[in-house]
Structures are given as C-alpha cells and as structure tokens.
N, C-alpha and C. Protein backbone atom coordinates (compact mmCIF):
# COMPACT_ATOMS: atom_id res chain seq x y z
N UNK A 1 -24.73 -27.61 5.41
CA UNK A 1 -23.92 -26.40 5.39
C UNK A 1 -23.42 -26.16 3.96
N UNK A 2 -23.36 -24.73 3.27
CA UNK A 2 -22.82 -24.94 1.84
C UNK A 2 -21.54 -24.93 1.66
N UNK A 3 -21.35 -25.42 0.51
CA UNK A 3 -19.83 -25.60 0.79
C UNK A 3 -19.23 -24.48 -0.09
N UNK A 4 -18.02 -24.25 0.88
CA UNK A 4 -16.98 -22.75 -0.08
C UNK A 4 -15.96 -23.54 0.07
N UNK A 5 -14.91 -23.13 -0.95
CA UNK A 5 -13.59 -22.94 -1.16
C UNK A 5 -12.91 -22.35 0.09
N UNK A 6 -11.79 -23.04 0.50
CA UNK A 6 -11.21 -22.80 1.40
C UNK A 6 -10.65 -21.62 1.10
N UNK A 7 -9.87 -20.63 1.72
CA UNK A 7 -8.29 -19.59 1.04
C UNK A 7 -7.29 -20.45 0.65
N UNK A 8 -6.48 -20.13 0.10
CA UNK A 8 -4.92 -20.34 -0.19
C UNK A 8 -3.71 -19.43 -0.41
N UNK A 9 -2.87 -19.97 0.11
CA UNK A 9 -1.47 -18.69 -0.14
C UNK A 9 -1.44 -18.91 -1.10
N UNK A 10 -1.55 -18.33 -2.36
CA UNK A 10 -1.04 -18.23 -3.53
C UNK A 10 0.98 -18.61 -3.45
N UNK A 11 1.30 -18.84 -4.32
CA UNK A 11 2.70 -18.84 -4.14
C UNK A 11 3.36 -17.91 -4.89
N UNK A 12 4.41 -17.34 -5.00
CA UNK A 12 4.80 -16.51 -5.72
C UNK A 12 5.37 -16.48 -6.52
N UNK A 13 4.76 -15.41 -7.36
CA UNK A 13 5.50 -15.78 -8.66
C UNK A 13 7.06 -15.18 -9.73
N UNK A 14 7.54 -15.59 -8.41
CA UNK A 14 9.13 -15.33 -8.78
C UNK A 14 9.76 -16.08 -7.66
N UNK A 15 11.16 -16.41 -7.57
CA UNK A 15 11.81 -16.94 -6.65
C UNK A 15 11.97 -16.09 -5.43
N UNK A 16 12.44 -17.02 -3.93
CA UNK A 16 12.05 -15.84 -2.89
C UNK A 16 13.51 -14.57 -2.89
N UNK A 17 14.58 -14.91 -3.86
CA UNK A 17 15.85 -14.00 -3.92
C UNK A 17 15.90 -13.32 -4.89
N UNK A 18 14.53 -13.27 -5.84
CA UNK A 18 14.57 -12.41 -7.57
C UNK A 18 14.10 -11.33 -7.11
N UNK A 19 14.10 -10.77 -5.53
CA UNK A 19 13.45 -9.41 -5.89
C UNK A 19 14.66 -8.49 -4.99
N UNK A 20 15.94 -9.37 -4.90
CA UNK A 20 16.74 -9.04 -3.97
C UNK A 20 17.67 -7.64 -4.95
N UNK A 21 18.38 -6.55 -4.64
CA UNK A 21 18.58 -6.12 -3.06
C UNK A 21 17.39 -5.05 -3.13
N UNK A 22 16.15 -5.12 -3.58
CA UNK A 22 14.95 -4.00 -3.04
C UNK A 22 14.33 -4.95 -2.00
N UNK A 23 14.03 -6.28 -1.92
CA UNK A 23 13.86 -6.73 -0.66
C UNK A 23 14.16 -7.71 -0.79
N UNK A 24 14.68 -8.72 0.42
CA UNK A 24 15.93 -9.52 0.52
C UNK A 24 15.24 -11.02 0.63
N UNK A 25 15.81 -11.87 0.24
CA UNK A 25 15.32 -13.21 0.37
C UNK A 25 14.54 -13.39 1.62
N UNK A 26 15.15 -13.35 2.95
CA UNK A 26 14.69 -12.94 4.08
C UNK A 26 13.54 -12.83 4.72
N UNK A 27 13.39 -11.44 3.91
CA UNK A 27 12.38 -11.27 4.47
C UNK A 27 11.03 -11.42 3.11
N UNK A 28 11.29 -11.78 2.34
CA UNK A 28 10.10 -12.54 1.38
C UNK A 28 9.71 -13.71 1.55
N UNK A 29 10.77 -14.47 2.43
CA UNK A 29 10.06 -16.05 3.14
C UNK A 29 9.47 -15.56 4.56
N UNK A 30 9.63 -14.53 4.97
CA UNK A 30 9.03 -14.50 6.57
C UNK A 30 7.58 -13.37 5.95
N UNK A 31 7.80 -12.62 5.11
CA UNK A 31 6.44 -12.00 4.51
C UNK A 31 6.01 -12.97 4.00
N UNK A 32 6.26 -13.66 3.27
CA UNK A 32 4.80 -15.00 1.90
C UNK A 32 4.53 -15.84 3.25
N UNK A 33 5.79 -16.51 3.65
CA UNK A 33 5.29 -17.36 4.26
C UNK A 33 5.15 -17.60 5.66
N UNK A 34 5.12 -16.74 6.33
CA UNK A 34 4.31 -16.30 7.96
C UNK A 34 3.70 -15.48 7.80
N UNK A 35 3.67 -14.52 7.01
CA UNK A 35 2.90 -13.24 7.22
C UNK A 35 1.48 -13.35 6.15
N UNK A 36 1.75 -13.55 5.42
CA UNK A 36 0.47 -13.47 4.23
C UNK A 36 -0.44 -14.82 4.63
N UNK A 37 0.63 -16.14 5.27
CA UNK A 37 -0.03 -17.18 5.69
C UNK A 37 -1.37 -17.02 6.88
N UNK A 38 -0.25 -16.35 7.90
CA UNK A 38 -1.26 -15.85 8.86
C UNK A 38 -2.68 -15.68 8.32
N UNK A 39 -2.58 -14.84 7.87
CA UNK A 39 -4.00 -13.97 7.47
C UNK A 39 -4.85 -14.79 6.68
N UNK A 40 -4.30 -16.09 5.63
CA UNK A 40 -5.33 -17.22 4.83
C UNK A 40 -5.37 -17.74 6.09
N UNK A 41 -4.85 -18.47 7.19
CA UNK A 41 -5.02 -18.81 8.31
C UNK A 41 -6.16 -17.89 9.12
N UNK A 42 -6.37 -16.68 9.37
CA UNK A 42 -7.30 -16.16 10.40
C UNK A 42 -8.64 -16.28 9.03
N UNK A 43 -8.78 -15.86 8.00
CA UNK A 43 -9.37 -16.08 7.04
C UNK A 43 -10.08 -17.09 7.36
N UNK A 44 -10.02 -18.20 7.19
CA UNK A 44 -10.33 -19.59 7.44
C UNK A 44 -10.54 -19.84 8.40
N UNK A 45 -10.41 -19.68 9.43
CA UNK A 45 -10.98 -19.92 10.78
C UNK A 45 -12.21 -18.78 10.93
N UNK A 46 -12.16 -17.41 10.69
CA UNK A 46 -13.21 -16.84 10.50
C UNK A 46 -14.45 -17.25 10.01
N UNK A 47 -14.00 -17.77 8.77
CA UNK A 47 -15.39 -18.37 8.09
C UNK A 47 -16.35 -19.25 8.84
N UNK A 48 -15.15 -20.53 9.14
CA UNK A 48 -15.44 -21.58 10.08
C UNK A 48 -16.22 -21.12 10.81
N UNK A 49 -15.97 -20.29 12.14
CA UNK A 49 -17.00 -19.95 13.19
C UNK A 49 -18.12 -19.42 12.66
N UNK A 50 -18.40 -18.60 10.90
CA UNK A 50 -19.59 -18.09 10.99
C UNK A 50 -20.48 -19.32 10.57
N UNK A 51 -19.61 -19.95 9.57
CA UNK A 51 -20.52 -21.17 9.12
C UNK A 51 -21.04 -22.35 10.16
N UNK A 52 -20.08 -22.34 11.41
CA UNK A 52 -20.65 -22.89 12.17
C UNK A 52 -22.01 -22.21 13.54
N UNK A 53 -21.82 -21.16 13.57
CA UNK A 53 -22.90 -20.22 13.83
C UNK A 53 -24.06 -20.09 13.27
N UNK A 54 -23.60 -20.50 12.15
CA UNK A 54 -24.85 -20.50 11.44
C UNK A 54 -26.26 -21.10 11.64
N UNK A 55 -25.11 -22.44 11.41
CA UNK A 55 -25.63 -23.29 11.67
C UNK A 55 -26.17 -24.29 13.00
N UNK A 56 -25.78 -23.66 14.10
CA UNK A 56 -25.92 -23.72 15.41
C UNK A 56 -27.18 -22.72 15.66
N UNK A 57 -27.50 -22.02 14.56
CA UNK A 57 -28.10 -20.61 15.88
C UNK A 57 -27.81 -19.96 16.61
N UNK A 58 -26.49 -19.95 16.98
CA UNK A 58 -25.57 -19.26 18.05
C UNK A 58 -24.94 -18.16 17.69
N UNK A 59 -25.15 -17.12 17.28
CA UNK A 59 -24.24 -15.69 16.97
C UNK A 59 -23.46 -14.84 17.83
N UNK A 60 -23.43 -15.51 18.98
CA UNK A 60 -22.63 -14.58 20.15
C UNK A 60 -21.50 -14.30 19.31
N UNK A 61 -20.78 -14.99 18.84
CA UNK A 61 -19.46 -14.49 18.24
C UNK A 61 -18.98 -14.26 17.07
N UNK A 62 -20.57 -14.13 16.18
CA UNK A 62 -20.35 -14.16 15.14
C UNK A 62 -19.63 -12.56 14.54
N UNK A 63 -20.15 -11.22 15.27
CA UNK A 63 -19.72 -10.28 15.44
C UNK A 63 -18.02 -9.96 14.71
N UNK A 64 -17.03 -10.78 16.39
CA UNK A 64 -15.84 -10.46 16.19
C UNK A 64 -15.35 -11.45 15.06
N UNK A 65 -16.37 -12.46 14.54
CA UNK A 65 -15.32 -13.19 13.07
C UNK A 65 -15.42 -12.51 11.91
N UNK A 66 -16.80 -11.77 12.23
CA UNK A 66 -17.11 -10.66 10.77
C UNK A 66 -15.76 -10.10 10.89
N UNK A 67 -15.66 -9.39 11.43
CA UNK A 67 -14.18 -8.28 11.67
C UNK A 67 -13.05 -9.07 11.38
N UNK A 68 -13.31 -9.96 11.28
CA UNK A 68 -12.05 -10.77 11.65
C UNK A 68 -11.93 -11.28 9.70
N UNK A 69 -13.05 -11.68 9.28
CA UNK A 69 -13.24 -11.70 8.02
C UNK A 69 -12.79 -10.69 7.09
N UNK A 70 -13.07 -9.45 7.78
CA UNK A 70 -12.45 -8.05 6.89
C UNK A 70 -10.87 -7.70 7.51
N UNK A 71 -10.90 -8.19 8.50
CA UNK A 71 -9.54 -7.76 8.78
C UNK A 71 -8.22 -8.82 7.96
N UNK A 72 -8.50 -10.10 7.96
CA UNK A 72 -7.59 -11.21 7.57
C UNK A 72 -7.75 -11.32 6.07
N UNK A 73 -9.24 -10.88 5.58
CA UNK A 73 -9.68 -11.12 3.77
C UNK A 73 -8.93 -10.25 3.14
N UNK A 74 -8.76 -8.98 4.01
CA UNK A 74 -7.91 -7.41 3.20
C UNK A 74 -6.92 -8.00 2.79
N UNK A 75 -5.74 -8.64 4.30
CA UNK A 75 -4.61 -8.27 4.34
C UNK A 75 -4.19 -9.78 3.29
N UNK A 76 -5.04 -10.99 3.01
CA UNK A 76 -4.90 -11.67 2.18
C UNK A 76 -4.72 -11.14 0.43
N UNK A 77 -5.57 -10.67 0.14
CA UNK A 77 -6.51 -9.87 -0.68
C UNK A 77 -5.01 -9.30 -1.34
N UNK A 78 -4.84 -8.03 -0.54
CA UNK A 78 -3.75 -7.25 -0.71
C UNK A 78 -2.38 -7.68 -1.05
N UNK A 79 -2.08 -8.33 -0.29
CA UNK A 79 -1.12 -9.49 -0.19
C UNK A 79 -0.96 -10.23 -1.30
N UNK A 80 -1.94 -10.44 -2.15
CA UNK A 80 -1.60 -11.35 -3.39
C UNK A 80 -1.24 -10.50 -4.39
N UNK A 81 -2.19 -9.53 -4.13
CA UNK A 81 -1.95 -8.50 -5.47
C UNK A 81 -0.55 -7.57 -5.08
N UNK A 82 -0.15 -7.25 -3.85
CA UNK A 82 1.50 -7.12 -3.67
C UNK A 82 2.23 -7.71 -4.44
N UNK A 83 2.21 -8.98 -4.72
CA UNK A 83 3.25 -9.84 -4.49
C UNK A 83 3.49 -9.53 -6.47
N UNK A 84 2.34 -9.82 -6.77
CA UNK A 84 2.13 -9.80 -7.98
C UNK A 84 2.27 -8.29 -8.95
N UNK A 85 2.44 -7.51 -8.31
CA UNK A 85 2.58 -5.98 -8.75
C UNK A 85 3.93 -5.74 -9.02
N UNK A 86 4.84 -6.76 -8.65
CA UNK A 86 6.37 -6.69 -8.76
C UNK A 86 7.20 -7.96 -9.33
N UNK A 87 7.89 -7.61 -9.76
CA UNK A 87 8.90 -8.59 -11.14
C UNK A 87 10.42 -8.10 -10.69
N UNK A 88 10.88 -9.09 -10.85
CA UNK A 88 12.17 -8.97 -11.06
C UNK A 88 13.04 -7.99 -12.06
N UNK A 89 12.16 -7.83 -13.66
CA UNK A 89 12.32 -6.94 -14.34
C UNK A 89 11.51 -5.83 -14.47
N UNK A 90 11.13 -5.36 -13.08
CA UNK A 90 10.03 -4.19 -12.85
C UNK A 90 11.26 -3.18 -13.07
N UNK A 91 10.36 -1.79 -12.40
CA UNK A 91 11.28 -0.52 -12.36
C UNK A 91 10.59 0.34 -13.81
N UNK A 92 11.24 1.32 -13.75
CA UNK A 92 11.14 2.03 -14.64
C UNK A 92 9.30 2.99 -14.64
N UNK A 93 8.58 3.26 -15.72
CA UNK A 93 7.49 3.82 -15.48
C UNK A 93 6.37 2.97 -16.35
N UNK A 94 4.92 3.90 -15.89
CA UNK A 94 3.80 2.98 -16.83
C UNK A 94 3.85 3.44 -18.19
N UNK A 95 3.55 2.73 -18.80
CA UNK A 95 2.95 3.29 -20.43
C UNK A 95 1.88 3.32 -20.74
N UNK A 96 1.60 3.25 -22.08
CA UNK A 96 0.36 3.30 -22.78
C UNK A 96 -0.78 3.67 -21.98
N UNK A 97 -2.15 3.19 -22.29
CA UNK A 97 -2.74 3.76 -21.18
C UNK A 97 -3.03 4.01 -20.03
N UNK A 98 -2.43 3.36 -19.24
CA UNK A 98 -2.38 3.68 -18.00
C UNK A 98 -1.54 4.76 -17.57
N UNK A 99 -0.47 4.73 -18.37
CA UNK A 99 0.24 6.32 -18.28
C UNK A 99 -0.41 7.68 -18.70
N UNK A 100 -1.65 7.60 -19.88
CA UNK A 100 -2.35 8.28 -20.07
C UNK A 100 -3.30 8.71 -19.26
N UNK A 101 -3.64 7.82 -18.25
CA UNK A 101 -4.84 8.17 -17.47
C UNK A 101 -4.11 8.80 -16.23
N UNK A 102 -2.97 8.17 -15.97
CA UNK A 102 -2.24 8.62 -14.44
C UNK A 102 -2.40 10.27 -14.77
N UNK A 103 -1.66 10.44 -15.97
CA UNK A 103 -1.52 12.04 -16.51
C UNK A 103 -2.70 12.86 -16.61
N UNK A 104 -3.64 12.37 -16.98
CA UNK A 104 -5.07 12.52 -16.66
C UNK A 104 -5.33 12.82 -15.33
N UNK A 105 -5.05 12.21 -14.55
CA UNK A 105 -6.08 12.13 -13.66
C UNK A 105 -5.25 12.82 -12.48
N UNK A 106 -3.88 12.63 -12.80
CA UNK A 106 -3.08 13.42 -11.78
C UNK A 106 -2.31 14.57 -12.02
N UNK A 107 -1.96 14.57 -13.34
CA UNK A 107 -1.63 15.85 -14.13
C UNK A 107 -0.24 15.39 -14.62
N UNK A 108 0.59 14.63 -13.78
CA UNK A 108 2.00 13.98 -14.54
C UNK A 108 2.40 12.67 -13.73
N UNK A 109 3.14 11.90 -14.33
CA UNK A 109 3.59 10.69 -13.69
C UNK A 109 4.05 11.46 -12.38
N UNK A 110 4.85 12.33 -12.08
CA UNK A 110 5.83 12.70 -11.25
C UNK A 110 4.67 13.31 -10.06
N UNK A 111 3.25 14.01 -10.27
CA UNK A 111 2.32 14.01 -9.34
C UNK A 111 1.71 12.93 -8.69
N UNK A 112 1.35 11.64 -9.87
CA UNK A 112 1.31 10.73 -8.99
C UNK A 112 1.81 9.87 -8.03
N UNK A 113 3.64 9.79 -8.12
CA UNK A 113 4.35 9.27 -7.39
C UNK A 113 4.62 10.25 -6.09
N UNK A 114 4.33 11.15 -6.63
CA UNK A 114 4.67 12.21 -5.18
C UNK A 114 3.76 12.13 -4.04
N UNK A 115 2.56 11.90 -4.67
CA UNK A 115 1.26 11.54 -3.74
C UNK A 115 1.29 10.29 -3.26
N UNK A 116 2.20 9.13 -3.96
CA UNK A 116 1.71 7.94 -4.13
C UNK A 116 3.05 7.53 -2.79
N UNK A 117 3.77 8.17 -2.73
CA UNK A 117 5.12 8.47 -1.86
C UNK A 117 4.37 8.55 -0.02
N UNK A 118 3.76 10.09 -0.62
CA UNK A 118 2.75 10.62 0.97
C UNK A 118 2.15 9.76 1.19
N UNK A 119 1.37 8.72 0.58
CA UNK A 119 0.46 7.99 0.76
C UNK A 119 1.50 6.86 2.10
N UNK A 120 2.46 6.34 1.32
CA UNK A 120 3.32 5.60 1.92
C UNK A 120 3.92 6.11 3.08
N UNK A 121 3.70 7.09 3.39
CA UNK A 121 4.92 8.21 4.38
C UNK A 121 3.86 7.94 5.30
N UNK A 122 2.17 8.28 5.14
CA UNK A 122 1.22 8.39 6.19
C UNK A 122 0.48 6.90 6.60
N UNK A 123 0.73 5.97 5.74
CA UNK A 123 -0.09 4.86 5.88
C UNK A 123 0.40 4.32 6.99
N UNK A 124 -0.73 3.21 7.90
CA UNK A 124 0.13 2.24 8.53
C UNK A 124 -0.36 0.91 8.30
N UNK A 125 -0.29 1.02 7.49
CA UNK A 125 -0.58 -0.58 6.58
C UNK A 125 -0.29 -0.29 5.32
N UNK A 126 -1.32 0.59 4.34
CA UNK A 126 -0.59 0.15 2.85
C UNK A 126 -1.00 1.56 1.98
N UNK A 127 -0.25 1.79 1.06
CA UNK A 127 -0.27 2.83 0.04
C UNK A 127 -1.31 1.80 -0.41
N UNK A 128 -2.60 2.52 -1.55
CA UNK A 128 -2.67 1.94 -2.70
C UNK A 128 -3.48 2.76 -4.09
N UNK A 129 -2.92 2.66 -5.08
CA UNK A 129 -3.69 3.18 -6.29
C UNK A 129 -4.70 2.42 -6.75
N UNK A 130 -6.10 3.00 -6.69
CA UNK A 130 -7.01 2.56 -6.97
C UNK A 130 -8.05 3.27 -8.22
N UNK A 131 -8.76 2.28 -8.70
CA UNK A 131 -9.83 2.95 -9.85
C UNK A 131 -11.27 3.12 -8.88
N UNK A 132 -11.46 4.36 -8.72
CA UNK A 132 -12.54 4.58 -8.89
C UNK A 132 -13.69 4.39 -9.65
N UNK A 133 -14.78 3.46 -9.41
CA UNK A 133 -15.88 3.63 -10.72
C UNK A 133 -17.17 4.83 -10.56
N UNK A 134 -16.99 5.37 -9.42
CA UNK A 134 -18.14 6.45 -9.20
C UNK A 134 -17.64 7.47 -9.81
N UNK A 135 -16.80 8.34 -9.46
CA UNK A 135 -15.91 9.25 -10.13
C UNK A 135 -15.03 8.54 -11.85
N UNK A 136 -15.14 7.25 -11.82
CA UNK A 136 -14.22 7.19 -13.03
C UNK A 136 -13.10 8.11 -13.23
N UNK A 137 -12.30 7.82 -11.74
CA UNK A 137 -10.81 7.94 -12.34
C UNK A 137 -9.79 7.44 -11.02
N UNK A 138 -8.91 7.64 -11.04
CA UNK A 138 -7.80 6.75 -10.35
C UNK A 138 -7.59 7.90 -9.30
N UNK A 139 -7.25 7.01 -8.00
CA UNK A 139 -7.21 8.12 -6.96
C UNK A 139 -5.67 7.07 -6.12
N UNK A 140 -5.18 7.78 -5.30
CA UNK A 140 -4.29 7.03 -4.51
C UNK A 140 -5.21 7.13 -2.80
N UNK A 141 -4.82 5.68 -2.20
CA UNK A 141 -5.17 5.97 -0.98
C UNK A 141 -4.38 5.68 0.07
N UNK A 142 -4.71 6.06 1.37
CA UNK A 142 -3.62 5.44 2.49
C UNK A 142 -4.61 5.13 3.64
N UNK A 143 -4.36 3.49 3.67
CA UNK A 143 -5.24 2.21 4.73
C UNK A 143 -4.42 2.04 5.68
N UNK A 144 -5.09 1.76 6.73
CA UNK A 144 -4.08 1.66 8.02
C UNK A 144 -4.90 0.25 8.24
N UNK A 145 -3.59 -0.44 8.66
CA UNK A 145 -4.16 -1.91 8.99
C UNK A 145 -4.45 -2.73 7.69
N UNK A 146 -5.39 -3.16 7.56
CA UNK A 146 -5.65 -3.42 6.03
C UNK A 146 -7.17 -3.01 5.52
N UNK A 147 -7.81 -2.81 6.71
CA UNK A 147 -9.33 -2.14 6.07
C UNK A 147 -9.55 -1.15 6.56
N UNK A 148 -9.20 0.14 7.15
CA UNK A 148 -8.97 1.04 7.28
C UNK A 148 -8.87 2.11 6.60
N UNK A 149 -10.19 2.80 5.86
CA UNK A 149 -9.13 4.03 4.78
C UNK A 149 -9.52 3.37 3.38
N UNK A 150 -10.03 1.99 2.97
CA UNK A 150 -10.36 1.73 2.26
C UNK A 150 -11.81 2.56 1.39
N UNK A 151 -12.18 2.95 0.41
CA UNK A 151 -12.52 4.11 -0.49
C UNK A 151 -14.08 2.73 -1.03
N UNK A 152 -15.12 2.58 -0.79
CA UNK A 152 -16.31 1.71 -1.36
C UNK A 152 -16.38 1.41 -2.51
N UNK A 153 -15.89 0.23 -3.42
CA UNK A 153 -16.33 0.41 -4.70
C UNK A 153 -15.22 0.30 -5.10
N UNK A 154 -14.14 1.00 -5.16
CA UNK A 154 -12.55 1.14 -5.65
C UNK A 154 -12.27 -0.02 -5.70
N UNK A 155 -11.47 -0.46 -6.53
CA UNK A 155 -10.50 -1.78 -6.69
C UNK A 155 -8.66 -1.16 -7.25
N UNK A 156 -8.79 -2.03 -6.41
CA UNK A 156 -6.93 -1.93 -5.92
C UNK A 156 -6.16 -2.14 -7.52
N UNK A 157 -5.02 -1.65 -7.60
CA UNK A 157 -4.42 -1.88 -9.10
C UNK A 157 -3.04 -1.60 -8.97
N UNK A 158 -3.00 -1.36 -7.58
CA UNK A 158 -1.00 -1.35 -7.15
C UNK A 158 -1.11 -0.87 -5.78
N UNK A 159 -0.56 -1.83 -5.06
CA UNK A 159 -0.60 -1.89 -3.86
C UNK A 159 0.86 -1.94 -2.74
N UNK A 160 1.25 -1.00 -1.69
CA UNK A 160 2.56 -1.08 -1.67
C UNK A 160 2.14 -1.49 -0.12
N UNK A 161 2.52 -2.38 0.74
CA UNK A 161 3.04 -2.95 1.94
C UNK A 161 4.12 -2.13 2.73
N UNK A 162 3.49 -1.00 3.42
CA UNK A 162 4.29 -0.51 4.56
C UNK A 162 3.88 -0.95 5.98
N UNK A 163 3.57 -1.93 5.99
CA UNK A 163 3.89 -2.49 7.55
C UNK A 163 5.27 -2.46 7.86
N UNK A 164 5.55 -2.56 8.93
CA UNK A 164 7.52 -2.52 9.37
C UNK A 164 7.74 -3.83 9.04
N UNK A 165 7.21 -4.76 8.98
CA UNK A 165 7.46 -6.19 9.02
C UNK A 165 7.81 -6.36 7.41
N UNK A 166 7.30 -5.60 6.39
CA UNK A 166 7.96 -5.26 5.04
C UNK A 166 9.34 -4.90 4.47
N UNK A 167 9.45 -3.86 5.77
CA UNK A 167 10.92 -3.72 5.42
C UNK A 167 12.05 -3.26 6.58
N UNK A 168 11.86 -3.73 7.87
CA UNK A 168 12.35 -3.36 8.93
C UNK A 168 13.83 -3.85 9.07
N UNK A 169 13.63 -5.70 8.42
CA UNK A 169 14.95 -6.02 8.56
C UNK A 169 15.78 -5.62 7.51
N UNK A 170 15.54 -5.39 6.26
CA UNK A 170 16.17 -4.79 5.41
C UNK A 170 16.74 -3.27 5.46
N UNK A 171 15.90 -2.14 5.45
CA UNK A 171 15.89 -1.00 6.17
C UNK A 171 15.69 -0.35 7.12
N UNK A 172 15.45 -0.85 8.50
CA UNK A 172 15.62 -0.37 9.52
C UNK A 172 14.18 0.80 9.75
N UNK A 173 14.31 1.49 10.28
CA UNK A 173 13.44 2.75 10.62
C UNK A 173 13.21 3.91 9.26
N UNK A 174 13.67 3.61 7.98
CA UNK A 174 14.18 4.19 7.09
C UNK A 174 13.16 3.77 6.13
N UNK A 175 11.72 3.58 6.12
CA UNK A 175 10.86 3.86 5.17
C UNK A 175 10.36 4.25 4.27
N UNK A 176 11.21 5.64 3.61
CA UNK A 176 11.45 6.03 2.79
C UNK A 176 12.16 5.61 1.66
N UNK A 177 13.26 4.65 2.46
CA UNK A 177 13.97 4.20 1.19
C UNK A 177 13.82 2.41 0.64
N UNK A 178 12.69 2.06 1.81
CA UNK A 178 12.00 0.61 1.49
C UNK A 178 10.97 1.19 0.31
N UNK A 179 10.53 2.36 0.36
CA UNK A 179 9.54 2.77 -0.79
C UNK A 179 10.18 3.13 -2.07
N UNK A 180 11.81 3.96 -2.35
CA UNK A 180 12.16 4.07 -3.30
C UNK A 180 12.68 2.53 -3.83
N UNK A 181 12.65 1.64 -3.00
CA UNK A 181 13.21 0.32 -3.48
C UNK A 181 11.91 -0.53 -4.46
N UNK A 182 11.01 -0.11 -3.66
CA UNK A 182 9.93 -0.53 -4.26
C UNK A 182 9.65 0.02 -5.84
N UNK A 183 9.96 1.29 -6.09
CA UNK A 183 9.70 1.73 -7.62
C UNK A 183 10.38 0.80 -8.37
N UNK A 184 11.78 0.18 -7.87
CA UNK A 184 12.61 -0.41 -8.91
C UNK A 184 12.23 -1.59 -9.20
N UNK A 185 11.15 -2.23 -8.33
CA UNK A 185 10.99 -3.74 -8.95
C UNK A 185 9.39 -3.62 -9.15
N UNK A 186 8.55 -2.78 -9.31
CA UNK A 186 7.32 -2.68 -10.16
C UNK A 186 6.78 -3.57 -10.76
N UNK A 187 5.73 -3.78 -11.40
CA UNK A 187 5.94 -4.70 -12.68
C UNK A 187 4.22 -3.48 -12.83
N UNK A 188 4.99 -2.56 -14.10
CA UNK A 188 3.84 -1.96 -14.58
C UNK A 188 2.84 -2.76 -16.01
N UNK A 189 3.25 -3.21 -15.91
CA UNK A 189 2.51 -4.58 -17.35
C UNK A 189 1.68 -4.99 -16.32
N UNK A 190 2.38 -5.42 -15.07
CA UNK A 190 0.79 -6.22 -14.08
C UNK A 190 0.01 -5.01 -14.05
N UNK A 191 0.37 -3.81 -13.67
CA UNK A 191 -0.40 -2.84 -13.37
C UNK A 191 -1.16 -2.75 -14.08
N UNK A 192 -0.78 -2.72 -15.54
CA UNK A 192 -1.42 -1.88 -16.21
C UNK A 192 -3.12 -2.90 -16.88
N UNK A 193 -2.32 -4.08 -16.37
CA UNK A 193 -3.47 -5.27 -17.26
C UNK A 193 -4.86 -5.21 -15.95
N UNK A 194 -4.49 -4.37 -14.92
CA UNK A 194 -5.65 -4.54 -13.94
C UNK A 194 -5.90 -3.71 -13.73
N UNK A 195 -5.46 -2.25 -14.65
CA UNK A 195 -6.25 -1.33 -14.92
C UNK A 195 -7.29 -1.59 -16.15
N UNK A 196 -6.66 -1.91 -17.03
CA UNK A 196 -7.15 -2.10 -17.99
C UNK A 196 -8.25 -3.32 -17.56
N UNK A 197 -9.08 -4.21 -16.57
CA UNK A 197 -9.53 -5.10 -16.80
C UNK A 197 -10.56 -4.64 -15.74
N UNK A 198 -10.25 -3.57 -14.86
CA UNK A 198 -11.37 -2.87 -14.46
C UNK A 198 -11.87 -1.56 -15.59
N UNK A 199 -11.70 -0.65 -15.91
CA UNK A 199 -12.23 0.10 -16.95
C UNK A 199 -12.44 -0.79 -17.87
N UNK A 200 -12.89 -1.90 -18.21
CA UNK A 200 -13.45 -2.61 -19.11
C UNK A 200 -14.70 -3.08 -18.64
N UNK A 201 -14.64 -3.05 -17.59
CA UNK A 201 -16.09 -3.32 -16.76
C UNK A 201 -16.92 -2.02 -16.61
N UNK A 202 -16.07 -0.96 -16.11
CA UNK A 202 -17.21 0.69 -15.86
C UNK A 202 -17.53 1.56 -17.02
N UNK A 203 -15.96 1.54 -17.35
CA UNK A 203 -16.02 2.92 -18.80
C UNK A 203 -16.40 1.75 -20.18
C-alpha cells in the first residue's frame, strides 16, 4: 500500500484568547479543537477506507469516502487558512498590491467588502476571496458547507467561517456583527503574501 502522510490540526498561531473580544477564547478552543479536529479526523478515516479498498478490490464504499474526502479535506483546508488569515494585530485595510488589484478588479476597497459582506450574509459555510487563474483576477465567493459553490481552479486567499458554530456563542443569531468583528482582526500581510504567491505562479 503507498504510504501518505497522515492530516494534522495545525495549531494556531496565536494564543486561544489573542483574538478576543472579535471571538472569544471559547469558542476558538471548541472551533480549533473539536471542530477543525473533526474534519482531520473524517479526513483520515476517509483515506483509510479508500486505501483499504483499494487494496481489497472492494469499492462498494468507496463512493461515500470520496465525498467524504471533499467534504472533511475543504473544511480542513479552509480551516487552516481561517485561522491563519487573522492576527491579533489584524484590522484595518490591504495595501500595496493587493490593494491595487482589489481596486482593479472590484473598482474600490469599499466594493469589495460590500460584496465580500453579501457573500457572508448568503453563505452557509464560508465567504471566500479567491484568485482566479482563468480570468486572472480576484472574485469573491459564497460555499455552502465547505465544497459547495467552490469556483475550479481558484485558490482561496481569505477565507471567513460563517457556520453558526463560528459565532453563535459569542453573537447569537446576529451574523452580521460576527462578520464586522471579523474585519478587525484580519491579518492582511497573510493575505496579501498568498496573493502574491499565487500570481507568481499564473501572471
């Protein structure tokens, strides 16, 4: 059988109370560590059954682990680059080029957050700004679940977590203002280095 690398929760890289009061100690140990776990957990067991299918000859079930592969790989996937899209000294807006291209491509910072807002208002899983390499340029999208709505080809470059389990105990039914919480702890330097590290690959 060949051998892969297991998943891993990444750990995060800030303490679980440095992103407090936009989201609360709380619920950053029950998101990293039940929720993002889960999913390296279904991850890994997914594999398992295909690799053991494989190798059996037996595919009856190989079907629902595929799904199960895209469903648990997203919300892993996503999940890291969440975690990592935000700093303690986030907030504020992008610069340099990536502020150039947002303006570009959306006409002003203030169009892209407005979209990037709707995105969040309609999703039921996750806002996310992505680079396009077919079109070569940045589009926002809204995924339901975690592979849902996802755009072929695009790679993720800021990703916002509206499941309720994000911000239910903190804000209640009030989603709107788990998303303005979210502008304040940003970290557009991450953003901007994974914009910049995909357009280094297309353009």
């Amino acid at each position: 059988m060949p051998e892969h690398s297991d998943p891993e929760l990444p750990p995060l890289p800030y303490d679980y109370d440095a992103l407090e009061p936009s989201i609360s100690e709380q619920v950053l140990t029950w998101h990293h560590d039940t929720h993002h776990q889960g999913y390296v957990n279904g991850l890994e067991s997914a594999e398992q059954t295909l690799a053991e299918n494989r190798e059996n000859g037996d595919f009856g079930s190989s079907g629902g682990a595929m799904r199960s592969v895209t469903h648990n790989g997203c919300g892993h996937y996503l999940h890291t680059l969440f975690w990592e899209n935000m700093a303690p000294n986030g907030g504020g807006e992008p610069s340099g080029d990536l502020a150039d291209r947002i303006e570009e491509d959306f006409g002003s910072y203030e169009g892209w957050k407005g979209e990037f807002e709707a995105a969040a208002s309609a999703a039921g899983g996750w806002a996310l700004l992505v680079y396009d390499p077919v079109a070569k340029q940045l589009r926002n999208l809204v995924v339901d679940k975690h592979d849902q709505g996802a755009l072929w080809g695009s790679h993720p470059i800021l990703a916002l977590d509206v499941w309720e389990h994000s911000y239910y105990y903190d804000y209640g039914p009030s989603r709107g203002d788990f998303v303005s919480a979210f502008f304040d702890v940003v970290d557009w330097d991450n953003v901007a280095e994974n914009y910049q590290e995909v357009v280094s690959t297309y353009e």
